[in-house]
Protein backbone atom coordinates (compact mmCIF):
# COMPACT_ATOMS: atom_id res chain seq x y z
CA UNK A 1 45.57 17.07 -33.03
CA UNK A 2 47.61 15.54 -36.11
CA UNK A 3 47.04 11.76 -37.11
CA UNK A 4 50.41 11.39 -35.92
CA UNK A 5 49.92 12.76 -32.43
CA UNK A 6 46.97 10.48 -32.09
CA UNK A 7 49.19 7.12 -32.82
CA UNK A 8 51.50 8.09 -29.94
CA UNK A 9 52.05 5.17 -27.36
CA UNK A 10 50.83 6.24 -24.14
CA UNK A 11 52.77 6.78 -21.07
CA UNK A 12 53.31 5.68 -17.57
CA UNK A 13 49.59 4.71 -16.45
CA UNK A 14 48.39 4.96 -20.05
CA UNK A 15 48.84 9.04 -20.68
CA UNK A 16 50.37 10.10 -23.60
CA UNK A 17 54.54 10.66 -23.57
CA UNK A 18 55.14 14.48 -23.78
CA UNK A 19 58.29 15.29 -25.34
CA UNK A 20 60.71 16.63 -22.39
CA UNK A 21 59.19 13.41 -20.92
CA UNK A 22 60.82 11.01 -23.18
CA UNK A 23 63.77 9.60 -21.52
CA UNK A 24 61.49 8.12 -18.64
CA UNK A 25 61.45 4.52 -17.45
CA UNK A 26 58.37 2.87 -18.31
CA UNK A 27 58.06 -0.37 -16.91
CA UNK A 28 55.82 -2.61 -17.26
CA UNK A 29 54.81 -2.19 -13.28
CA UNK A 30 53.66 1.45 -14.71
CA UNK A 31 51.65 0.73 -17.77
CA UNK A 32 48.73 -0.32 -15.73
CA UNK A 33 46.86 1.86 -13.76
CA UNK A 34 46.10 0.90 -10.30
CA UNK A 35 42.62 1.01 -8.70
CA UNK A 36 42.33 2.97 -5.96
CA UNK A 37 42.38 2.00 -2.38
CA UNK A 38 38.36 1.85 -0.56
CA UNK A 39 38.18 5.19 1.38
CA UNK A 40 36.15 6.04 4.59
CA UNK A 41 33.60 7.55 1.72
CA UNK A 42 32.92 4.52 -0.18
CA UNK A 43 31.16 3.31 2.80
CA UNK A 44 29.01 6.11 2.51
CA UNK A 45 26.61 4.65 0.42
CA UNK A 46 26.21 1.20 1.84
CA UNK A 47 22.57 -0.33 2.02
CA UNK A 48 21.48 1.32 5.20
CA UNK A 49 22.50 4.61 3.78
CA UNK A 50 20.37 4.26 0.81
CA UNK A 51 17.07 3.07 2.86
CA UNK A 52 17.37 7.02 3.31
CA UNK A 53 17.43 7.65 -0.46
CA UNK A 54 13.95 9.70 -1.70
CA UNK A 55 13.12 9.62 1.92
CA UNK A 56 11.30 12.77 1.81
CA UNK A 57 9.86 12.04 -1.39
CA UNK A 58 11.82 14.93 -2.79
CA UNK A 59 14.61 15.40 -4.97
CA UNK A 60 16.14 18.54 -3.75
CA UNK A 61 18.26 20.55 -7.30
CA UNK A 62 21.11 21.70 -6.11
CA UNK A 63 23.26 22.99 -9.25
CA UNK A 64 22.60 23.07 -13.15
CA UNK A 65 24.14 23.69 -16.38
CA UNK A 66 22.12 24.44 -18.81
CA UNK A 67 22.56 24.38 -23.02
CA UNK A 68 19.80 27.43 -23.70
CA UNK A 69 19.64 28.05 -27.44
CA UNK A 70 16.89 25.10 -29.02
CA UNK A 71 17.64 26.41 -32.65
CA UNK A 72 20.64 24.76 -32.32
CA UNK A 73 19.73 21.44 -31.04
CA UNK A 74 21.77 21.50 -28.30
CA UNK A 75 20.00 18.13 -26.14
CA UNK A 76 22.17 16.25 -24.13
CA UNK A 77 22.69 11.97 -24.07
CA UNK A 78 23.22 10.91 -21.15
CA UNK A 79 25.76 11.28 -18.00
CA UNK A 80 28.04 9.82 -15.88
CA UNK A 81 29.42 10.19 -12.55
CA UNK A 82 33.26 10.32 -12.45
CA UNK A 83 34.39 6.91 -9.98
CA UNK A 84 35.96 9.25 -7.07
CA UNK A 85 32.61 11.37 -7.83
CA UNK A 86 34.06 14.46 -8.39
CA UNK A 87 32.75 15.64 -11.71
CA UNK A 88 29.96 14.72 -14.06
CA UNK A 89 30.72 13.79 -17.44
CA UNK A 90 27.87 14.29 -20.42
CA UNK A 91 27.57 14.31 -24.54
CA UNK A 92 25.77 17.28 -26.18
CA UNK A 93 24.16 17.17 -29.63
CA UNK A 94 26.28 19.98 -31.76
CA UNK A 95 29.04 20.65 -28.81
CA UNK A 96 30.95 17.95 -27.84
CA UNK A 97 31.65 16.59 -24.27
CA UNK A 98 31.64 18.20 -21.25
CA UNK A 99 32.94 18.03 -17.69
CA UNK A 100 31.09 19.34 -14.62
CA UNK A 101 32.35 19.75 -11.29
CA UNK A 102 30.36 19.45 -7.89
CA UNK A 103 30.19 22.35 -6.04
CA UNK A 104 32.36 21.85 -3.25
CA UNK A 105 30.06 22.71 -0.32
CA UNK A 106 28.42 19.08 -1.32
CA UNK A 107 31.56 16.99 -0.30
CA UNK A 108 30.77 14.61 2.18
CA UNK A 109 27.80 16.50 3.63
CA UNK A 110 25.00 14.34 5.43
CA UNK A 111 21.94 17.00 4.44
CA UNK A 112 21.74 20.62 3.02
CA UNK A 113 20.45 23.66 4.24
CA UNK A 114 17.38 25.07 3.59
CA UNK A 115 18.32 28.47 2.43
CA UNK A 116 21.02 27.40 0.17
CA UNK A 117 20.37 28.70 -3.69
CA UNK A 118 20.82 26.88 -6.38
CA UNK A 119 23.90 26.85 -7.91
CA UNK A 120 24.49 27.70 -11.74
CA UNK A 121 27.75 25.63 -13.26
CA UNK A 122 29.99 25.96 -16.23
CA UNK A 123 31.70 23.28 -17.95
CA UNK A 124 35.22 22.44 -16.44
CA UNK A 125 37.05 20.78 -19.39
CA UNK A 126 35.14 21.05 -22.97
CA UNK A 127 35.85 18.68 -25.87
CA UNK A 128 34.74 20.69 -28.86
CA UNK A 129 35.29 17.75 -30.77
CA UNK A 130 31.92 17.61 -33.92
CA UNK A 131 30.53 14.34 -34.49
CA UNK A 132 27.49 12.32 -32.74
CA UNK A 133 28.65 10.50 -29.73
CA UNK A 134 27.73 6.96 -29.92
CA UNK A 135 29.37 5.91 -26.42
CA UNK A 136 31.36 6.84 -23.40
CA UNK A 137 32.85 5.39 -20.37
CA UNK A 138 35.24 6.53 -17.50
CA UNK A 139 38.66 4.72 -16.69
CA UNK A 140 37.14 2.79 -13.33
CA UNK A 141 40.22 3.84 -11.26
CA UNK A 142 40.12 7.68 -12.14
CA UNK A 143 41.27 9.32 -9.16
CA UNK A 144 41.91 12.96 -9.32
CA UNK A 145 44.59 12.86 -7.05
CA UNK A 146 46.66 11.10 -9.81
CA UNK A 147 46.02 12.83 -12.91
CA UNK A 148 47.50 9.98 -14.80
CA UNK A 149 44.15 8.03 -14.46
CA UNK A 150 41.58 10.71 -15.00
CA UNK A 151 40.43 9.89 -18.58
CA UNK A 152 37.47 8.60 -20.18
CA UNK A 153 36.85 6.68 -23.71
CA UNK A 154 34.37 7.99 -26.09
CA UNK A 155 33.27 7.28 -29.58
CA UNK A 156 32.16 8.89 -32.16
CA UNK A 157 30.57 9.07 -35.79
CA UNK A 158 33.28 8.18 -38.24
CA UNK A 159 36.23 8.15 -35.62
CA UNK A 160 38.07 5.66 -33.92
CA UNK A 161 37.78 5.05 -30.48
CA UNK A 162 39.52 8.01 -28.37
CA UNK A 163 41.23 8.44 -24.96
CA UNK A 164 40.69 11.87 -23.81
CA UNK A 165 42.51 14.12 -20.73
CA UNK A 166 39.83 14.63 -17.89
CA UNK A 167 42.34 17.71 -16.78
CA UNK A 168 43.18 19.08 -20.27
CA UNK A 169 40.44 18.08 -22.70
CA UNK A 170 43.65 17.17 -24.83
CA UNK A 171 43.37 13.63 -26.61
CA UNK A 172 45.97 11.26 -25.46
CA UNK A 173 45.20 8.31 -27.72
CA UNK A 174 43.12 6.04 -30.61
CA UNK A 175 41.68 2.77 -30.67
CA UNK A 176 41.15 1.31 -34.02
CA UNK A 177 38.76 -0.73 -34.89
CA UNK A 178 38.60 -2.73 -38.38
CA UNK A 179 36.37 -3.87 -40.32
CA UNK A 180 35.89 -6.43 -43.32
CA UNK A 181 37.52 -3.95 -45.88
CA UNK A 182 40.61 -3.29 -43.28
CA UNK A 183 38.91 0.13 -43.04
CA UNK A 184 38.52 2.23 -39.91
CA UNK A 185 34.52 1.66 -38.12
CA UNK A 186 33.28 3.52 -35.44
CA UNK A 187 32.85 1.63 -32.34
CA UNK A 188 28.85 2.02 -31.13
CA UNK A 189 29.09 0.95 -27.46
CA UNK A 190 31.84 0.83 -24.76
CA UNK A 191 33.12 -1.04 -21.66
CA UNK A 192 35.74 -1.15 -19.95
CA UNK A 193 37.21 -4.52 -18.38
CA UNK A 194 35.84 -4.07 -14.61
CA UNK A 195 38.83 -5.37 -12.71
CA UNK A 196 41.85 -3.23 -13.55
CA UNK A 197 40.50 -0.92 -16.60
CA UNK A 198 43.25 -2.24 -18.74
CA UNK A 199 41.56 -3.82 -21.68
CA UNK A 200 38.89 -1.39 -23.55
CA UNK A 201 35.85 -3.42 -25.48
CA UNK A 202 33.87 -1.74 -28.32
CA UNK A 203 30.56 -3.10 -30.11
CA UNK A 204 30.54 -3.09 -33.46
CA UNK A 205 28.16 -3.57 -35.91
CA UNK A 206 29.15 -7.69 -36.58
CA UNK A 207 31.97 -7.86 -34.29
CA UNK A 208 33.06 -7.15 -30.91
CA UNK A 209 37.08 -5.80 -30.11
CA UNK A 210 39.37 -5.50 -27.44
CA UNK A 211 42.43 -3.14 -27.00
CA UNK A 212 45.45 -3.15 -24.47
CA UNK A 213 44.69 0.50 -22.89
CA UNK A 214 48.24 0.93 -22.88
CA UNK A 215 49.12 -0.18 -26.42
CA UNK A 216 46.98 1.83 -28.82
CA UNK A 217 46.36 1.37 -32.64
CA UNK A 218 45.11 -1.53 -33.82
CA UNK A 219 42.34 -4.21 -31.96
CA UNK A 220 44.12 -6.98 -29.86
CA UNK A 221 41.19 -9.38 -30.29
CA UNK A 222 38.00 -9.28 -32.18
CA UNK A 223 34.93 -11.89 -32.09
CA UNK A 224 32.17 -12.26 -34.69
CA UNK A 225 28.62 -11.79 -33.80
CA UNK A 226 25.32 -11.92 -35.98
CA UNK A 227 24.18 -8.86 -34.56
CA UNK A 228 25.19 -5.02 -33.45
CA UNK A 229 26.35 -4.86 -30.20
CA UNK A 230 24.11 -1.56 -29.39
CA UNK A 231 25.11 -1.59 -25.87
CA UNK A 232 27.15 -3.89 -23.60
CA UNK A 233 27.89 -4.77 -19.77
CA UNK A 234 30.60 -7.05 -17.80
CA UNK A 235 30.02 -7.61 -14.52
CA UNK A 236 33.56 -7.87 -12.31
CA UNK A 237 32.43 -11.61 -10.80
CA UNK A 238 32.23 -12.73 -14.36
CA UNK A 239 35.09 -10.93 -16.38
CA UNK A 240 35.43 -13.51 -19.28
CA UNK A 241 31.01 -12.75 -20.13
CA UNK A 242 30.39 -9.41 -22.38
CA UNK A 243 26.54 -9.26 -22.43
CA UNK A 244 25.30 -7.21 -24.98
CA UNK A 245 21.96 -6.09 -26.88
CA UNK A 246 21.00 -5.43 -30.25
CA UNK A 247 18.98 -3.09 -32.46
CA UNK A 248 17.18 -5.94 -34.07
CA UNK A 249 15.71 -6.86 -30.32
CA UNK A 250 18.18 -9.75 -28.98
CA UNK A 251 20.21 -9.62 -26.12
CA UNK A 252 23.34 -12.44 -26.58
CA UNK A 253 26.25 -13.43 -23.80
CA UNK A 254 29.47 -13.42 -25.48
CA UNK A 255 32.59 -15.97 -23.48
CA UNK A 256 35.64 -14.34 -24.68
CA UNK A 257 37.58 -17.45 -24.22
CA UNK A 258 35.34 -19.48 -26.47
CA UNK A 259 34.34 -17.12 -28.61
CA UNK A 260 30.35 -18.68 -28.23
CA UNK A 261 27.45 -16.34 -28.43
CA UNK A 262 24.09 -17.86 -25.84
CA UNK A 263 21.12 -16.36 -26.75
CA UNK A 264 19.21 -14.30 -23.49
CA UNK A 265 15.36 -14.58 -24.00
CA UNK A 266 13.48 -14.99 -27.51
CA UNK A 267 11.36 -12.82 -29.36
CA UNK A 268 8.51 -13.76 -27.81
CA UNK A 269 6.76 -10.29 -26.38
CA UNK A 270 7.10 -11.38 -23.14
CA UNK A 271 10.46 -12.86 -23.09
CA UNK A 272 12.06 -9.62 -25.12
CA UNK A 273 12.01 -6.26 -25.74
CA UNK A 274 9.74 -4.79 -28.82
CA UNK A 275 12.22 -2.55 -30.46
CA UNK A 276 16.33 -2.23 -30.41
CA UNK A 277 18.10 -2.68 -27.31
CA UNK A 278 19.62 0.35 -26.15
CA UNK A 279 21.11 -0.45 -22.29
CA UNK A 280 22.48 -3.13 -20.27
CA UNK A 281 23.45 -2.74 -16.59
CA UNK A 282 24.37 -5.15 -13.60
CA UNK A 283 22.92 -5.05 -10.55
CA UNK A 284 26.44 -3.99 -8.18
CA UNK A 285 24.86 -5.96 -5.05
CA UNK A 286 24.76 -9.23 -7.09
CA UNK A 287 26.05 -9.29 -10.24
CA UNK A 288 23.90 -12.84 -10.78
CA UNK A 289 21.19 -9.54 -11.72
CA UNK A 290 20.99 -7.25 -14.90
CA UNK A 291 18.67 -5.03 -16.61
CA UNK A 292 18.04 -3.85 -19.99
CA UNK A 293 15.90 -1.39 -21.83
CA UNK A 294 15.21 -0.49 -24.95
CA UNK A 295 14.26 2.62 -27.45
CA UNK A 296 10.28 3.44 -27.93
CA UNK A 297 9.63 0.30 -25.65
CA UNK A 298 8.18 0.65 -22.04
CA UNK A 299 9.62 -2.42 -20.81
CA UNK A 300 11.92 -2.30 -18.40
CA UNK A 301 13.32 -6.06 -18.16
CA UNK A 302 15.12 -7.89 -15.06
CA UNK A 303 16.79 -10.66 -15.90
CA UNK A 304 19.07 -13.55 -13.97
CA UNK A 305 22.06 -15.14 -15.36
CA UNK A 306 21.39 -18.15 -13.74
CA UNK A 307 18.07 -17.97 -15.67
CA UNK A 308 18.80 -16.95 -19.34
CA UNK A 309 15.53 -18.12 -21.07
CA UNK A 310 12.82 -15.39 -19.40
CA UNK A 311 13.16 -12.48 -17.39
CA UNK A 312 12.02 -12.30 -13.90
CA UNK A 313 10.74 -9.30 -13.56
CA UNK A 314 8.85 -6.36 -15.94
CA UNK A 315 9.16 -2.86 -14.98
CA UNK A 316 7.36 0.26 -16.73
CA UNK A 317 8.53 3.37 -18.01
CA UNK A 318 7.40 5.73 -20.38
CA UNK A 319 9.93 5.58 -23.66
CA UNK A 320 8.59 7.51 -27.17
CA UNK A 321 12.24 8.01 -28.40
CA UNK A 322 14.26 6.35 -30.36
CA UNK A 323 16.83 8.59 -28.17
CA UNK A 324 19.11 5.89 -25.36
CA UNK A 325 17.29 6.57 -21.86
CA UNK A 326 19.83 5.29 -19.51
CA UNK A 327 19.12 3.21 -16.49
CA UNK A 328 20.82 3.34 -13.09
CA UNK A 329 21.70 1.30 -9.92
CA UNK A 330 22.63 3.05 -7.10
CA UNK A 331 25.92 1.90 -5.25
CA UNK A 332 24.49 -0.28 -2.75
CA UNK A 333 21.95 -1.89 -5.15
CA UNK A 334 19.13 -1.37 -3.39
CA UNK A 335 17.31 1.34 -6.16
CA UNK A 336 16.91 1.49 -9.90
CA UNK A 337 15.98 4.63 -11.99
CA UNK A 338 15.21 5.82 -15.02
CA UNK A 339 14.40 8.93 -17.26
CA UNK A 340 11.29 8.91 -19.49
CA UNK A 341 10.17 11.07 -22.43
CA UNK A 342 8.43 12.98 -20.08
CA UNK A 343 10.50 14.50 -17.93
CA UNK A 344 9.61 12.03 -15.08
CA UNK A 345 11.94 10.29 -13.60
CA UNK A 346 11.24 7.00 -12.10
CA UNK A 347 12.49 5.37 -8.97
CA UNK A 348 12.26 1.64 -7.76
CA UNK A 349 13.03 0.33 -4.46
CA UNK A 350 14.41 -3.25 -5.26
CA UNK A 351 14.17 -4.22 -1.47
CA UNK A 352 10.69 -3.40 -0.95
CA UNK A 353 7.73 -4.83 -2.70
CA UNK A 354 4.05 -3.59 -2.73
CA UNK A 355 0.99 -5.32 -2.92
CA UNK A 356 1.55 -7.09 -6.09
CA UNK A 357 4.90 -7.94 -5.75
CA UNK A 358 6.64 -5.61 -7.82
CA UNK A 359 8.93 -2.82 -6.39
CA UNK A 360 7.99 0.15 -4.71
CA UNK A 361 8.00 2.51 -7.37
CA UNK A 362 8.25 6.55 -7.03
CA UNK A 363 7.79 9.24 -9.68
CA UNK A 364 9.60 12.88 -9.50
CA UNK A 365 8.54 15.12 -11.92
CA UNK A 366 11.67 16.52 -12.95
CA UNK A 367 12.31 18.82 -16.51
CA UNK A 368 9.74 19.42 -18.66
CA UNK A 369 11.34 17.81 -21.61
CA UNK A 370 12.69 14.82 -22.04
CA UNK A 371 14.95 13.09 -19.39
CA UNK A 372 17.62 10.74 -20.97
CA UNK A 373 20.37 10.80 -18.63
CA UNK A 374 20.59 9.27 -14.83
CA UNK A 375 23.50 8.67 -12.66
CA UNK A 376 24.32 8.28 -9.20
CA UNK A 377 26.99 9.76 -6.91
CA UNK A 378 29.62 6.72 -6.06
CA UNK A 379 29.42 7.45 -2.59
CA UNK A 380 26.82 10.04 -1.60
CA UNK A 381 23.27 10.98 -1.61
CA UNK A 382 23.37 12.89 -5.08
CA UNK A 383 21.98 12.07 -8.18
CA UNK A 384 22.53 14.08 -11.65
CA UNK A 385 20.32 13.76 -14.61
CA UNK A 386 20.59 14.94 -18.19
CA UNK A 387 17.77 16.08 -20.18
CA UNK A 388 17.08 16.64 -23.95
CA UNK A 389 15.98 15.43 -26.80
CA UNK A 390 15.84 16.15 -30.93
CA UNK A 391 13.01 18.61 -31.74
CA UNK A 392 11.22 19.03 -34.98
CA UNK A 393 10.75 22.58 -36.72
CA UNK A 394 7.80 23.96 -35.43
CA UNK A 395 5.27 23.32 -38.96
CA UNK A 396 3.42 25.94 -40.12
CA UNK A 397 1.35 24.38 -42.53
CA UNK A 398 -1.53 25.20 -41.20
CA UNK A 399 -1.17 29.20 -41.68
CA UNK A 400 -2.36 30.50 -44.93
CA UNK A 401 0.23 32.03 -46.91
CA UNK A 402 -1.45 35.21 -47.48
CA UNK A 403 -3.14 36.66 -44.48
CA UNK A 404 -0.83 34.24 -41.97
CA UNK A 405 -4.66 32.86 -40.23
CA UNK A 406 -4.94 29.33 -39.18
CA UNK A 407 -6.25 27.60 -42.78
CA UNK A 408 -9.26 25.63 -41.61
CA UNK A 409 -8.80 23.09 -44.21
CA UNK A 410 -5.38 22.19 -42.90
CA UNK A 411 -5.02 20.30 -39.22
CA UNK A 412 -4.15 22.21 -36.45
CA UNK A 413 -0.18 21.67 -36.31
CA UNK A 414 0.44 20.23 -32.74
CA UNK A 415 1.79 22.67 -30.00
CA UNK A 416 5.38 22.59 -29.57
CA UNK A 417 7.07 21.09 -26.57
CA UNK A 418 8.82 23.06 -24.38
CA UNK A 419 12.77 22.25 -24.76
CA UNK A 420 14.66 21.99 -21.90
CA UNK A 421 18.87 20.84 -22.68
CA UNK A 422 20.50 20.59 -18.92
CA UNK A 423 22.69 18.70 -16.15
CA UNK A 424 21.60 19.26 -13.02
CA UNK A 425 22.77 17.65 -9.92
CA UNK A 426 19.86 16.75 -7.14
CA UNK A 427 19.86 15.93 -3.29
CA UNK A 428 18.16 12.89 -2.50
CA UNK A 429 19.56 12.48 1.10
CA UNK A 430 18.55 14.12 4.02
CA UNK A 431 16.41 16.82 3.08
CA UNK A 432 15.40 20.31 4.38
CA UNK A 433 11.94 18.50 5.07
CA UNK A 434 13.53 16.05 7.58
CA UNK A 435 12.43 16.36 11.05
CA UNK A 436 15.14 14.22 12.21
């Protein structure tokens, strides 16, 4: 799409105008999209629903889409549920975004049968787009009944931030972030405002900037800060707060209306992570709660916002990369998990303890390379996860160059892990090991 095309104002509920749509009212009733009303479904997931999660201690794989050629580096970062939990949304290394539906058989179902096969997906919508993705993030009232609200944000290396068509794959929009020179940066993490969705935040790498949604072009606000913002969160009970981490370790609470940075933690190893902070997340029972996590740091840290100066709790997770591992809290609130370099994923129960203290932790053994991505359905027992990561040339320095034999004087060259680039969606309701 031109430069031009980009700079279009969007529409009626923020999509872009199309030209036999020109002549259209467009009040200001219409520039906003609404959220969507609480269905039967949302209540789906509610805490005694989830005391049912990993019941079996099984996750059950029910569909997968899988990127199959490792020469080209093909991993995946991360993934996302869709809010009406239709579709999964994911970034991979050399091919752009992607959009995966759920099979349809999994709407609304309370278990699934034992005989049912696995099922092997294909990518809805594909955004061919080059670039490395730094950041993504739904609208929060996409609703595929109105197509006007199914977007999501994204940015990427050397480009603006961009509003993309969950239906078409088409970009509606750009964001445009400045910098000191009045030169276009790349945004390196994204939130939207939790509320409505109508004001988009980006982390830069001394600044942090807002844009209307419906008005795009150039920043509507920007505040300085001392550090990246690597990743950021906003919980809804606090919309005025952008907490955000850092590469160089810190974690900071920006007020919007004051424009003052408070510092969360020190750098004192047990008050902070030991390498740059790659995740932030809120706790959606009680936003007083947030996590973070960081790259090639095990520490997973709980922290309360009542309580700025230490976390409260240390979790554990393996972490080797320098690659985002994302962290999750299911709807209710009542579990946390995360990917590791290993393939394992880890899951806590936050409402039950065991004998010292800490959360009931349980360990699925899930791809046999690294798992970076974790996400769970809005409003039923499924859970996807995305797994990847960037893998050196196998080395053959040790193989003398005439006959091809191992060289003895050279170390043996260290066996290659096996690669593994896919979404797949698991059951962790009901299972077909309930007796019940």
């Amino acid at each position: 799409m031109s430069q031009d095309e980009t700079d279009q104002h969007p529409g009626a509920n923020g999509q872009d105008i199309a030209e036999e749509e020109q002549d259209a009212p467009n009040t200001p009733e219409q520039d906003v999209p609404m959220q969507t009303e609480e269905t039967d479904a949302d209540a789906e997931c509610s805490p005694v629903a989830e005391a049912h999660f990993f019941k079996d201690a099984a996750c059950i794989e029910v569909a997968r889409c899988s990127w199959d050629r490792p020469v080209r580096q093909n991993y995946l970062q991360g993934c996302r549920w869709s809010p009406d939990g239709t579709c999964v949304l994911t970034a991979v290394n050399n091919d752009g975004m992607h959009i995966v539906e759920l099979p349809t058989d999994l709407y609304d179902k309370e278990s699934v049968p034992e005989e049912r096969p696995v099922d092997l997906l294909t990518s809805a919508v594909h955004v061919k787009e080059g670039g490395l993705v730094y950041d993504y993030a739904w609208y929060p009232g996409m609703n595929s009944g109105r197509p006007e609200t199914c977007c999501w944000i994204a940015s990427r290396q050397h480009e603006p931030i961009q509003l993309w068509d969950a239906f078409t794959g088409g970009l509606r929009c750009s964001y445009k972030g400045y910098d000191q020179f009045d030169e276009v940066e790349a945004a390196l993490s994204l939130a939207f405002a939790p509320a409505d969705g109508a004001t988009i935040y980006g982390g830069y790498k001394k600044s942090i900037k807002c844009f209307d949604i419906n008005v795009p072009g150039r920043e509507t606000g920007s505040w300085r800060t001392k550090s990246t913002a690597s990743c950021m969160a906003i919980a809804s009970s606090m919309p005025d707060t952008i907490l955000f981490g850092s590469w160089n370790r810190s974690i900071s609470a920006l007020d919007v209306r004051s424009g003052e940075c408070l510092p969360v933690g020190n750098y004192a190893p047990e008050n902070s992570h030991t390498a740059g902070v790659t995740w932030i997340g809120f706790a959606p029972d009680t936003e007083e709660r947030f996590v973070t996590g960081a790259r090639k740091d095990p520490k997973v840290l709980f922290w309360d916002v009542r309580k700025l100066t230490q976390p409260v709790q240390t979790l554990v997770r393996t972490c080797g990369t320098n690659q985002r591992i994302h962290l999750a809290f299911s709807p209710g609130g009542r579990w946390l998990i995360s990917g590791d370099t290993r393939g394992i994923l880890h899951a806590w129960n936050l409402h039950e303890t065991d004998e010292a203290g800490r959360p009931k932790e349980l360990l699925f053994p899930l791809h046999w390379d690294c798992l970076n991505g974790v996400s769970f359905h809005p409003h039923g027992p499924i859970m996807a996860t995305a797994s990847g990561q960037y893998h050196f040339p196998h080395s053959a320095a040790n193989l003398d160059a005439d006959d091809g034999e191992p060289n003895p004087d050279e170390p043996a060259a260290k066996e290659p892990t096996k690669v593994e680039n896919s979404l797949t969606l698991w059951w962790i309701g009901k299972g077909v090991f309930s007796e019940e």
